[in-house]
N, C-alpha and C. Protein backbone atom coordinates (compact mmCIF):
# COMPACT_ATOMS: atom_id res chain seq x y z
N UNK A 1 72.37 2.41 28.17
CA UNK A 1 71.49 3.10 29.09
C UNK A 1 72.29 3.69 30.26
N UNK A 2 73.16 2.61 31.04
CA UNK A 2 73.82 3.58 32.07
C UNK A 2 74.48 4.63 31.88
N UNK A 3 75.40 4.74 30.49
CA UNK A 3 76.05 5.60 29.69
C UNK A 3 75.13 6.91 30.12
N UNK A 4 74.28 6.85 29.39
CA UNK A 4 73.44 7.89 29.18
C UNK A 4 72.41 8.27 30.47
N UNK A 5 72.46 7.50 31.08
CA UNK A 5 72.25 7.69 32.63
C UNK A 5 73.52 8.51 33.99
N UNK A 6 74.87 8.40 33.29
CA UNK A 6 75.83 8.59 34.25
C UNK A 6 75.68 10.28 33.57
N UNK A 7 75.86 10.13 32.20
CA UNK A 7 76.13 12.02 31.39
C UNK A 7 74.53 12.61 32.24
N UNK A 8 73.33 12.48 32.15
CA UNK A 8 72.34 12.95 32.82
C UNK A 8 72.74 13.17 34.74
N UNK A 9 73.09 12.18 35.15
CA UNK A 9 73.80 13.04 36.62
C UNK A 9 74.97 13.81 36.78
N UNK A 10 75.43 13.68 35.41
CA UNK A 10 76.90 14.76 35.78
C UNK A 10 75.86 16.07 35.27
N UNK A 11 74.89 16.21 34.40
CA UNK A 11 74.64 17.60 34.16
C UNK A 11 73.34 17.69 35.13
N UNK A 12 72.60 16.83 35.97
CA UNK A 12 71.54 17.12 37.09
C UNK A 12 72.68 17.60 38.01
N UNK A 13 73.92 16.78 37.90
CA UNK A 13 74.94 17.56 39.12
C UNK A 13 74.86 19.31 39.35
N UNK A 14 75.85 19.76 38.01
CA UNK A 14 75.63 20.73 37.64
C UNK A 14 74.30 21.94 37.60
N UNK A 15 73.40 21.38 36.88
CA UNK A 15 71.87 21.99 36.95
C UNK A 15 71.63 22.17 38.75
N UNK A 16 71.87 21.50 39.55
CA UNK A 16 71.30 21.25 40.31
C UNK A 16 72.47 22.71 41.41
N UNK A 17 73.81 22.18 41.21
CA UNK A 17 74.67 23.24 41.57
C UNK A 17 74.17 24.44 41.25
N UNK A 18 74.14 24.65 40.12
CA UNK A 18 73.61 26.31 39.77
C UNK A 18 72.35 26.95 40.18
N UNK A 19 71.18 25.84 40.12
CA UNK A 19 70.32 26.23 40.93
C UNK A 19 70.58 26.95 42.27
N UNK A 20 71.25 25.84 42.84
CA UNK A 20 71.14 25.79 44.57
C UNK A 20 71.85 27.27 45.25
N UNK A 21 73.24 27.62 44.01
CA UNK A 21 74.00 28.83 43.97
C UNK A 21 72.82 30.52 44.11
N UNK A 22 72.09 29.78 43.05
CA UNK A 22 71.77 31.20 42.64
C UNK A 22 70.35 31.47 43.02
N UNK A 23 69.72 30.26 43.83
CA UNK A 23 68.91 30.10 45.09
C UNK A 23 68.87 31.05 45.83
N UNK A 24 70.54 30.84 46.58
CA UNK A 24 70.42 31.30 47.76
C UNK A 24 71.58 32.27 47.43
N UNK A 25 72.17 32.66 45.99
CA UNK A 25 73.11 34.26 46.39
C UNK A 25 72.10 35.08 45.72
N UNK A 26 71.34 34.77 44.67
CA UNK A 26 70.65 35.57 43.57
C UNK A 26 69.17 36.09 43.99
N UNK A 27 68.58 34.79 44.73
CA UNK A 27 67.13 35.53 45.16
C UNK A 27 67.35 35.33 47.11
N UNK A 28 68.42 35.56 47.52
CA UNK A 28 68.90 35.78 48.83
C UNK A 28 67.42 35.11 49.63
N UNK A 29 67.76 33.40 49.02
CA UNK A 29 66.87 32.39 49.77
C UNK A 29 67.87 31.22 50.37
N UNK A 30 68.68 31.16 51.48
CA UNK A 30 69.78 30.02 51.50
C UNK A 30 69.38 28.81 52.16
N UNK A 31 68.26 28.89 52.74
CA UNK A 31 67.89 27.67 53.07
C UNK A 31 67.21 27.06 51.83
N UNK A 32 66.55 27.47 50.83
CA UNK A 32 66.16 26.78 49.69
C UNK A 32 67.47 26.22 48.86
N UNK A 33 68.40 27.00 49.10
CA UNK A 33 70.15 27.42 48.17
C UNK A 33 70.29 25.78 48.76
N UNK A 34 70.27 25.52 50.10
CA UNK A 34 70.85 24.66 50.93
C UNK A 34 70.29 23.52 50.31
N UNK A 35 68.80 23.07 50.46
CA UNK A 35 67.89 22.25 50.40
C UNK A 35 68.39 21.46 48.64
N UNK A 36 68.23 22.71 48.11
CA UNK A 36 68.61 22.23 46.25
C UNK A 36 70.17 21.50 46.56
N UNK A 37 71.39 22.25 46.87
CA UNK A 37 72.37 21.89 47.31
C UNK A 37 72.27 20.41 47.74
N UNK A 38 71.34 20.04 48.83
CA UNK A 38 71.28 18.95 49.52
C UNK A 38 71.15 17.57 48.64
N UNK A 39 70.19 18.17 47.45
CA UNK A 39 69.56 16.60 46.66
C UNK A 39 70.44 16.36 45.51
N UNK A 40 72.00 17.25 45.65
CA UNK A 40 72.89 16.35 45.07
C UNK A 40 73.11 14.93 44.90
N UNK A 41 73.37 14.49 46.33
CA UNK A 41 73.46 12.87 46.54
C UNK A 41 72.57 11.82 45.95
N UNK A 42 71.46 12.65 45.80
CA UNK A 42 70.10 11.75 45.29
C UNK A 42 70.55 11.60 44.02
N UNK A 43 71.01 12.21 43.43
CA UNK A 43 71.34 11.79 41.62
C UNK A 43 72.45 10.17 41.84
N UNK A 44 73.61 10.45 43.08
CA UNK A 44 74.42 8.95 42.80
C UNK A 44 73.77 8.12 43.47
N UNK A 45 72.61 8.01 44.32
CA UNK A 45 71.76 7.16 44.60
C UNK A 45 70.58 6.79 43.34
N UNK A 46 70.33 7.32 42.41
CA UNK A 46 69.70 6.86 41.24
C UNK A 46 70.43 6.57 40.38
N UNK A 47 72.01 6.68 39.95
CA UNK A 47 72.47 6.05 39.53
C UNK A 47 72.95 4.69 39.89
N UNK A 48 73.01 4.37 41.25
CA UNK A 48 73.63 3.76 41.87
C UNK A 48 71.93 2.63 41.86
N UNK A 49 70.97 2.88 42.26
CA UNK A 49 69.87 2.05 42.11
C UNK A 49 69.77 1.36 40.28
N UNK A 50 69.86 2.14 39.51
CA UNK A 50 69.79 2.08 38.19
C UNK A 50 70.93 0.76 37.45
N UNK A 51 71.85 1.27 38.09
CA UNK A 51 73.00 0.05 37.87
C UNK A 51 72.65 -1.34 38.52
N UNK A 52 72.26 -1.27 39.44
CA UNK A 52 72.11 -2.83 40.36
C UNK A 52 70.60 -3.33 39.45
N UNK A 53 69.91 -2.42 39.45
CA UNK A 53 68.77 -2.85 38.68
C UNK A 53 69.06 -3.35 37.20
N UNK A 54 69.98 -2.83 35.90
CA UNK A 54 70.77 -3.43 35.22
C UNK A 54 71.04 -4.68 35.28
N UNK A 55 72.13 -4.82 36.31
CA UNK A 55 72.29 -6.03 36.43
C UNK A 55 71.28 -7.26 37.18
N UNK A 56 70.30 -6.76 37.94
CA UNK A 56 69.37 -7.50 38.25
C UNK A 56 68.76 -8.47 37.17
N UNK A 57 68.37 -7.18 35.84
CA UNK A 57 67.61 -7.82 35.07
C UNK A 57 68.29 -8.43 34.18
N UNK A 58 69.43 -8.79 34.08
CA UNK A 58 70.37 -9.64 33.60
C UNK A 58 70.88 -9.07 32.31
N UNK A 59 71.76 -8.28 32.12
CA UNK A 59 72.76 -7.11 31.66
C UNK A 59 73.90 -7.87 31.57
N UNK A 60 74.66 -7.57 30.83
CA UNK A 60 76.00 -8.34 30.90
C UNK A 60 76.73 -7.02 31.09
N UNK A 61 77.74 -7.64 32.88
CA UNK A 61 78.28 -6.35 32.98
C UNK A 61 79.48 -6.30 32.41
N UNK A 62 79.86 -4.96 31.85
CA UNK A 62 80.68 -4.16 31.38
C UNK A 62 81.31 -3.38 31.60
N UNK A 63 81.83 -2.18 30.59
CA UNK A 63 82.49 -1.20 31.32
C UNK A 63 81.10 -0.05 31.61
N UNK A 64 80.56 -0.01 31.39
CA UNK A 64 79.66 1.16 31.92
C UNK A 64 79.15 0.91 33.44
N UNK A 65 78.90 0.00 33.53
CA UNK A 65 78.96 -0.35 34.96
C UNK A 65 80.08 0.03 36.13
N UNK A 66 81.40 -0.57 35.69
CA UNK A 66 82.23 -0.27 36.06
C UNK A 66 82.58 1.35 36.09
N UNK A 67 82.07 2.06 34.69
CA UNK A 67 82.04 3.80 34.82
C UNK A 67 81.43 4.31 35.98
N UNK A 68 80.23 3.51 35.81
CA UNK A 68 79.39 4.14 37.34
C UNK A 68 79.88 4.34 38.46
N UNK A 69 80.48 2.72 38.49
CA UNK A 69 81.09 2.90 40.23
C UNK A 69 82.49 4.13 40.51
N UNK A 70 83.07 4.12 38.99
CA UNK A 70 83.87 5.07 39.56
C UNK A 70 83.86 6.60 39.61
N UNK A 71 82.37 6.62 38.85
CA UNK A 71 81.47 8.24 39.07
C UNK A 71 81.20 8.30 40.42
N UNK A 72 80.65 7.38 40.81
CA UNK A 72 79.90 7.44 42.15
C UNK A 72 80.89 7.94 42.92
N UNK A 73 82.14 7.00 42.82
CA UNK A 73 83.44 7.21 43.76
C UNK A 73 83.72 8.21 43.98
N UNK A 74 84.18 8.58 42.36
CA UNK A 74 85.01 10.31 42.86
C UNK A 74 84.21 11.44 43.20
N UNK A 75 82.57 11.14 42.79
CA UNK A 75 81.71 12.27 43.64
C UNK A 75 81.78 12.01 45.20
N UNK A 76 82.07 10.86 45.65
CA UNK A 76 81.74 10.89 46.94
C UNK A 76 83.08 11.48 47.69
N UNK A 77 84.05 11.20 46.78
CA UNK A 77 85.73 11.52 47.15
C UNK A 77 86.14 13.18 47.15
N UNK A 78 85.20 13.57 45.71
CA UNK A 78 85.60 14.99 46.07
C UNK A 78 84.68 16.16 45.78
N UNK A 79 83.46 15.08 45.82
CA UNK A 79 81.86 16.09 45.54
C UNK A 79 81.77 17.20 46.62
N UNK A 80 81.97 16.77 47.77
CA UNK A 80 82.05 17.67 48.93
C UNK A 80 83.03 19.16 48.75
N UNK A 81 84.18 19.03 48.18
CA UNK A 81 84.77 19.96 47.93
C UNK A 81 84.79 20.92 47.00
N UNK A 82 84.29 20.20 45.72
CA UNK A 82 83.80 21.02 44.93
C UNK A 82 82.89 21.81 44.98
N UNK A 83 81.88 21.15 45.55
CA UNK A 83 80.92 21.95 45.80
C UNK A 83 80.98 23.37 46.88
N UNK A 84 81.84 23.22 48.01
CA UNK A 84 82.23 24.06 48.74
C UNK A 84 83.32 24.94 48.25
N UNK A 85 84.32 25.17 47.43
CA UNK A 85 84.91 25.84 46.48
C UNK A 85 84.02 26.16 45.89
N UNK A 86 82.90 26.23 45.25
CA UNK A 86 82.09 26.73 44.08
C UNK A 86 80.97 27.53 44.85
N UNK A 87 80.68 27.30 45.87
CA UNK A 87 79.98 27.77 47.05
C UNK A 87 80.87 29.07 47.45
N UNK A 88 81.85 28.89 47.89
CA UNK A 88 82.76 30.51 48.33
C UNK A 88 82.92 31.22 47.11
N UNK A 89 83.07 30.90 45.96
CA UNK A 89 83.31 31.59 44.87
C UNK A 89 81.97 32.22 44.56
N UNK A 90 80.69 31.61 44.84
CA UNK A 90 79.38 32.24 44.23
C UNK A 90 79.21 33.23 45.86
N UNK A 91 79.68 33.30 46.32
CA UNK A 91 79.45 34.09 47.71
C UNK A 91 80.05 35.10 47.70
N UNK A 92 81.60 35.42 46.85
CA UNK A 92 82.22 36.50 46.75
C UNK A 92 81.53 37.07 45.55
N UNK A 93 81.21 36.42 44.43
CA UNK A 93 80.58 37.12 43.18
C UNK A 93 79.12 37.46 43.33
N UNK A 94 78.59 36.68 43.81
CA UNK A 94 76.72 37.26 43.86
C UNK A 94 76.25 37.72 45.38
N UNK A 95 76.93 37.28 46.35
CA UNK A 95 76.38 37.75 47.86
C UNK A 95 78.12 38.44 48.41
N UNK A 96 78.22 39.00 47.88
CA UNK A 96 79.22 40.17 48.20
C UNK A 96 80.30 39.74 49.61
N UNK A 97 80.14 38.86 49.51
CA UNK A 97 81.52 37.45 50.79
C UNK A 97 82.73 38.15 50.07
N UNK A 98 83.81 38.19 51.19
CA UNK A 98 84.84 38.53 51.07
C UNK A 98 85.75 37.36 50.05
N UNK A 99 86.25 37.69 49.11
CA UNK A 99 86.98 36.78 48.26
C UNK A 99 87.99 35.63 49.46
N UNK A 100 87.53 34.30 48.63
CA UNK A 100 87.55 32.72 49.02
C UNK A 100 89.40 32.88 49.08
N UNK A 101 89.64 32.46 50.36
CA UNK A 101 91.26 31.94 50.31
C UNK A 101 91.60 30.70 49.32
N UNK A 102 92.75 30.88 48.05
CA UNK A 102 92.73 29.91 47.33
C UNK A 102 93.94 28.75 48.43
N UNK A 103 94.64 27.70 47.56
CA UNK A 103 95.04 26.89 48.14
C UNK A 103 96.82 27.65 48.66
N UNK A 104 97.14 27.34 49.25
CA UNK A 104 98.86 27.88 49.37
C UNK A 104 99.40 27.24 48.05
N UNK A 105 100.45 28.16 47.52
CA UNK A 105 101.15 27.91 46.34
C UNK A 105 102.56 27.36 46.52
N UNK A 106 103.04 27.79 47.96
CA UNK A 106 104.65 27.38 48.05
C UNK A 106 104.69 26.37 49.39
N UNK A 107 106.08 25.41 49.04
CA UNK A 107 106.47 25.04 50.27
C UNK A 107 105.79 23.60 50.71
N UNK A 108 105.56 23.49 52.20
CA UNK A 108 105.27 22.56 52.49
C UNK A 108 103.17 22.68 52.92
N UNK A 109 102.75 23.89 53.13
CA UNK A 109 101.59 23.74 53.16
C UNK A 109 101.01 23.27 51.78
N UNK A 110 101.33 23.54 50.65
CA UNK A 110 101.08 23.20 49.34
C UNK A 110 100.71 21.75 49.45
N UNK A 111 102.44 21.27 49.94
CA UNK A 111 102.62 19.71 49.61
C UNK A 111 100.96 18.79 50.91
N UNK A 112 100.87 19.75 51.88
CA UNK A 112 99.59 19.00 52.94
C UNK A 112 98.57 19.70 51.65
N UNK A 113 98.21 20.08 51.24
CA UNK A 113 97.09 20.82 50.25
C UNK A 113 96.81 19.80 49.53
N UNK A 114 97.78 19.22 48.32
CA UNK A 114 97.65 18.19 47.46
C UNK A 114 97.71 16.89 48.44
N UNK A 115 98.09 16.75 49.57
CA UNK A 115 97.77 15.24 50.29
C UNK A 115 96.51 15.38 50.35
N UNK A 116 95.53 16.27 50.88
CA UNK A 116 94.24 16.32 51.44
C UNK A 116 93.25 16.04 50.24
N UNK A 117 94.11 16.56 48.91
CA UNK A 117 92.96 16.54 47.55
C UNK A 117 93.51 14.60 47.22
N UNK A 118 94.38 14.35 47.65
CA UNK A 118 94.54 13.26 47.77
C UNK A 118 94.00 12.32 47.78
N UNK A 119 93.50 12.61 49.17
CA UNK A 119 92.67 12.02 50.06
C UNK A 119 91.71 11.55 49.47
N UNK A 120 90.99 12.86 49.15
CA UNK A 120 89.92 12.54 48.08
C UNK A 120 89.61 11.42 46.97
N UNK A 121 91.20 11.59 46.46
CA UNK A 121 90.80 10.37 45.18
C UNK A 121 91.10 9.02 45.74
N UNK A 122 91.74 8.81 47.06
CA UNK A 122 91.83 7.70 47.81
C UNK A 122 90.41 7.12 48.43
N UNK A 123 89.47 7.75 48.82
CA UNK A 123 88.16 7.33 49.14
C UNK A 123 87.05 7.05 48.29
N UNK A 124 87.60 7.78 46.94
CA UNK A 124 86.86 7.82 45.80
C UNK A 124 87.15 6.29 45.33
N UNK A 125 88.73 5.74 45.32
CA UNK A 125 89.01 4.79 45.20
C UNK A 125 88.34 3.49 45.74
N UNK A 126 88.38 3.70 47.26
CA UNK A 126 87.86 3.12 48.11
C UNK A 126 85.59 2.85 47.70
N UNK A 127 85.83 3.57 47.51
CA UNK A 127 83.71 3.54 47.51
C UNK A 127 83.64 2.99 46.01
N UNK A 128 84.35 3.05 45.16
CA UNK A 128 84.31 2.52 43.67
C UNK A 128 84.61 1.01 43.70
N UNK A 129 85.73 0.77 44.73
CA UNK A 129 86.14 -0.72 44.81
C UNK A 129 84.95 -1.43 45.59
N UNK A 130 84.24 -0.90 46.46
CA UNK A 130 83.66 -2.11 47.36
C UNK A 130 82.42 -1.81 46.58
N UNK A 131 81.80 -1.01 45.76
CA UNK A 131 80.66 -0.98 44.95
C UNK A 131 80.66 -2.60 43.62
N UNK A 132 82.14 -1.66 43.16
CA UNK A 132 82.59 -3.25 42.13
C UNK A 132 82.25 -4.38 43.09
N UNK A 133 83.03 -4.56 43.89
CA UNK A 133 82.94 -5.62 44.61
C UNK A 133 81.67 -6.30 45.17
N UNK A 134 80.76 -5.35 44.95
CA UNK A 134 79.52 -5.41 45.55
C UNK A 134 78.69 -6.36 44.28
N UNK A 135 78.98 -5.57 43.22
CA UNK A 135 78.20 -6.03 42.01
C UNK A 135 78.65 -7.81 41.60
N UNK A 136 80.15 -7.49 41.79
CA UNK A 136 80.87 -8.99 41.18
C UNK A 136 80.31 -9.46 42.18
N UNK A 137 80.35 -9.92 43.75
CA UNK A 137 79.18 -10.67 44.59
C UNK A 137 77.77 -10.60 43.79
N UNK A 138 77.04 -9.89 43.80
CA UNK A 138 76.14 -9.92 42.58
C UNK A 138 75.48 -10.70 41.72
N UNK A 139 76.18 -10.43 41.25
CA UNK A 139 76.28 -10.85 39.23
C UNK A 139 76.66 -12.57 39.79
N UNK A 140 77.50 -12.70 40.86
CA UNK A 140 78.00 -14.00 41.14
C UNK A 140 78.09 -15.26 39.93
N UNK A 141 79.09 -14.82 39.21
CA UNK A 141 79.36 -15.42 37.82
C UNK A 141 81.01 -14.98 37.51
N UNK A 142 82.20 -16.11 38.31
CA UNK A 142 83.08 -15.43 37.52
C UNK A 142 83.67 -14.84 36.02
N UNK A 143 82.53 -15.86 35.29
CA UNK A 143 82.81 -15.52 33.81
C UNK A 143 82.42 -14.44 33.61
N UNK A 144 81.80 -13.98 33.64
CA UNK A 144 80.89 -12.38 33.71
C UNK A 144 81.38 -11.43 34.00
N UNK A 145 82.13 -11.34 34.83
CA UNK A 145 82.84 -9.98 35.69
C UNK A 145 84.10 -9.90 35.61
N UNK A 146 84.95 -10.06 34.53
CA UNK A 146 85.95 -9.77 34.34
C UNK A 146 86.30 -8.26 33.94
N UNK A 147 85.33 -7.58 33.20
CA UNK A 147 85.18 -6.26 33.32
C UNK A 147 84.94 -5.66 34.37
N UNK A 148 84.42 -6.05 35.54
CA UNK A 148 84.10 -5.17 36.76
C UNK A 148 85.38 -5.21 37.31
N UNK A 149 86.13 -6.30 37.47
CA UNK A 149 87.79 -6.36 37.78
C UNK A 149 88.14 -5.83 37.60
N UNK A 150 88.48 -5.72 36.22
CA UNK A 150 89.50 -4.72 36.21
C UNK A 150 89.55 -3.39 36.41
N UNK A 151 88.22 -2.79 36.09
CA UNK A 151 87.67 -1.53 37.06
C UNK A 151 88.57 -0.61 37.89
N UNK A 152 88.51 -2.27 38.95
CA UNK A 152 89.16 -1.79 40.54
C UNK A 152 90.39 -1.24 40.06
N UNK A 153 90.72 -1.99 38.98
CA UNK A 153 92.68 -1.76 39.28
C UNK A 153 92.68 0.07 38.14
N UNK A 154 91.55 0.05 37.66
CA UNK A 154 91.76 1.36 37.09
C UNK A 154 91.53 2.25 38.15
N UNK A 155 90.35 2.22 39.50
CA UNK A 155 90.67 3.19 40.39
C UNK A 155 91.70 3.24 41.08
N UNK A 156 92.58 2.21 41.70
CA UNK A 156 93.61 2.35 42.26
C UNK A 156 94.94 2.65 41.57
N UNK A 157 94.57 2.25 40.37
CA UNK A 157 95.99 2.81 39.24
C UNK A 157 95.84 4.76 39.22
N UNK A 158 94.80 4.91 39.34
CA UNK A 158 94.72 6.39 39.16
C UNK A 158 94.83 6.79 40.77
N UNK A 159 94.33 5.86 41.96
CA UNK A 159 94.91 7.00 43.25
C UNK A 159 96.25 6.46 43.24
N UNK A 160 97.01 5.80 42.57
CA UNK A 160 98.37 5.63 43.20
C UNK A 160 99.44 6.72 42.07
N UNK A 161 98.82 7.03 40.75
CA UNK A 161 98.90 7.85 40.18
C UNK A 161 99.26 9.74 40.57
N UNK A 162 98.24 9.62 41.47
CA UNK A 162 97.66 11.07 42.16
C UNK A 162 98.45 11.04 43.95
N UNK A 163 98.55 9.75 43.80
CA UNK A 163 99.54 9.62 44.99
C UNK A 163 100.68 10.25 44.91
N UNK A 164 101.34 9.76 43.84
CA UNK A 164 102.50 9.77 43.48
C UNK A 164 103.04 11.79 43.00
N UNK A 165 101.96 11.97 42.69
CA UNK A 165 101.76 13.62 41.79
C UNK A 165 102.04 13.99 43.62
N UNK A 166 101.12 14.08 43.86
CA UNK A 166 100.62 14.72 45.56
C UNK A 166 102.19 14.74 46.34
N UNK A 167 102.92 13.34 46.55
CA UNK A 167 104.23 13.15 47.26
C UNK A 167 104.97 13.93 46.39
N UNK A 168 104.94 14.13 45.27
CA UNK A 168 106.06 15.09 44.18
C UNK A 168 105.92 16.59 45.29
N UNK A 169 104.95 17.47 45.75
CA UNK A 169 105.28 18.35 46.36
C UNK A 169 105.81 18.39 47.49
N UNK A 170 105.86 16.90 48.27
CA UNK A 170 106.41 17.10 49.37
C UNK A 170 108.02 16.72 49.27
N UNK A 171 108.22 16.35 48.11
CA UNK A 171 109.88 15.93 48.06
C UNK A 171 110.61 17.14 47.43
N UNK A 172 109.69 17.78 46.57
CA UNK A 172 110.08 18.84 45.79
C UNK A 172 109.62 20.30 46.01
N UNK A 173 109.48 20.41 47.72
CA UNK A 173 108.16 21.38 47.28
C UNK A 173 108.41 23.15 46.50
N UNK A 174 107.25 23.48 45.73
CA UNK A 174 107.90 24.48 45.38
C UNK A 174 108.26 25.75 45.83
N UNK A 175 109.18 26.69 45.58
CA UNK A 175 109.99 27.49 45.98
C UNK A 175 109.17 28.90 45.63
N UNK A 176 108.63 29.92 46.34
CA UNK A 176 108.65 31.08 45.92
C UNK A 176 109.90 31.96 44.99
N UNK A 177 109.23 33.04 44.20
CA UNK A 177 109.90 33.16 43.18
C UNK A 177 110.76 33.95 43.78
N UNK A 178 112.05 34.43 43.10
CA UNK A 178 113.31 35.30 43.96
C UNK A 178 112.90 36.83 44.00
N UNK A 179 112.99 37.27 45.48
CA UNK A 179 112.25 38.56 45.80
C UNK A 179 111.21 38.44 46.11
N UNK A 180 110.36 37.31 46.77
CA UNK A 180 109.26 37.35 47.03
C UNK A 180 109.97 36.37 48.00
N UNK A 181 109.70 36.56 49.56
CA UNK A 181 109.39 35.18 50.86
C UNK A 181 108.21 34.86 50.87
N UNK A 182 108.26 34.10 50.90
CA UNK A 182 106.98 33.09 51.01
C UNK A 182 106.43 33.32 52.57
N UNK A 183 107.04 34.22 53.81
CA UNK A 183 106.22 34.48 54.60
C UNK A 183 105.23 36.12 54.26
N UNK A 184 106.01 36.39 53.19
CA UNK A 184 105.34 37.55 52.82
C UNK A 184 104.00 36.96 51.43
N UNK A 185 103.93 36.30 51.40
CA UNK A 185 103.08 35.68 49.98
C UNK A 185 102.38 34.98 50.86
N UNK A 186 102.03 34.55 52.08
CA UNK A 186 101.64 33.90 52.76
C UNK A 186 100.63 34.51 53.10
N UNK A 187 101.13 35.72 53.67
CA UNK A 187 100.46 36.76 54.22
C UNK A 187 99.12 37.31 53.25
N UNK A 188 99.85 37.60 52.04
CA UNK A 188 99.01 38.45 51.52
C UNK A 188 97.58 37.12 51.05
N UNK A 189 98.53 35.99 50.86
CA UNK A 189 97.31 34.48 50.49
C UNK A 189 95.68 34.78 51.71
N UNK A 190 96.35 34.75 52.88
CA UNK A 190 95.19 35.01 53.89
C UNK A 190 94.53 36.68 53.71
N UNK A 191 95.37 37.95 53.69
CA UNK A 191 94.24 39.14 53.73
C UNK A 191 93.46 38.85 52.15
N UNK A 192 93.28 37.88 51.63
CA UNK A 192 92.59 38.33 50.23
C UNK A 192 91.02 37.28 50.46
């Protein structure tokens, strides 16, 4: 059931995105655009009710449980951004917004670019662990929750993962190509 509860909020995610897009670029309504936009969160709050209720009614937790918390996570880690990237992009294509600055490609703003998306999977980390943690209090059965354990160490294995990717640009960062300065590629990154 949660299975099939987590795939239904990744596509209410979605459904709900495209709505909210084409709300407010397509029938040039943005406070409705906004409002649809808004009841994103409400989908990881019904997943998030749905799971505790699971285990309420005495579920033996698993990994789907453990899936949840780390859906919940990385929406909360990098739902915000996506959605605002997908937001400037439907603003240049359907409400005629000047095309979205993408991320810097060279150098050291790059390497702060991938810290900040970082970030993201670090909080994602963070809201997935104290959710687990929440449930194993819970469930209050160490025999039981050995799957929610290990969970944790799969979110933090993946931000230390993405850690590790992210610090690769700042040790290495990359080089504009020869004949091109990167204060001139810089430039043209912002007039677009």
């Amino acid at each position: 059931m949660i299975v099939a509860l987590i795939a239904a909020c990744e596509i209410g995610f979605w459904v709900l995105l495209a709505a909210g897009l084409s709300v407010r670029y397509l029938l040039r309504m943005p406070r409705t655009g906004l409002a649809l936009l808004l009841c994103e969160p409400l989908l990881e709050v019904v997943l998030l009710v749905a799971t505790a209720l699971d285990l309420r009614n005495g579920a033996e937790p698993n990994w789907t449980h453990g899936l949840a918390a780390l859906y919940i996570g990385y929406t909360v880690g990098h739902g915000h951004r996506t959605v605002k990237w997908l937001d400037g992009h439907a603003a240049h294509r359907l409400g005629g917004a000047p095309k979205p600055i993408g991320p810097p490609r060279y150098g050291m703003a790059r390497a702060r670019h991938e810290g900040k998306v970082w970030l993201g999977t670090l909080v994602g980390a963070v809201v997935a662990t104290v959710l687990l943690q929440l449930a194993i209090l819970y469930v209050d059965d160490p025999s039981r929750v050995t799957s929610l354990e290990s969970w944790r160490w799969v979110a933090w294995r993946t931000a230390g993962i993405h850690g590790l990717i992210a610090l690769s640009y700042a040790i290495w960062p990359r080089r504009a190509p020869a004949g091109e300065p990167e204060a001139r590629l810089e430039k043209e990154r912002v007039q677009r």
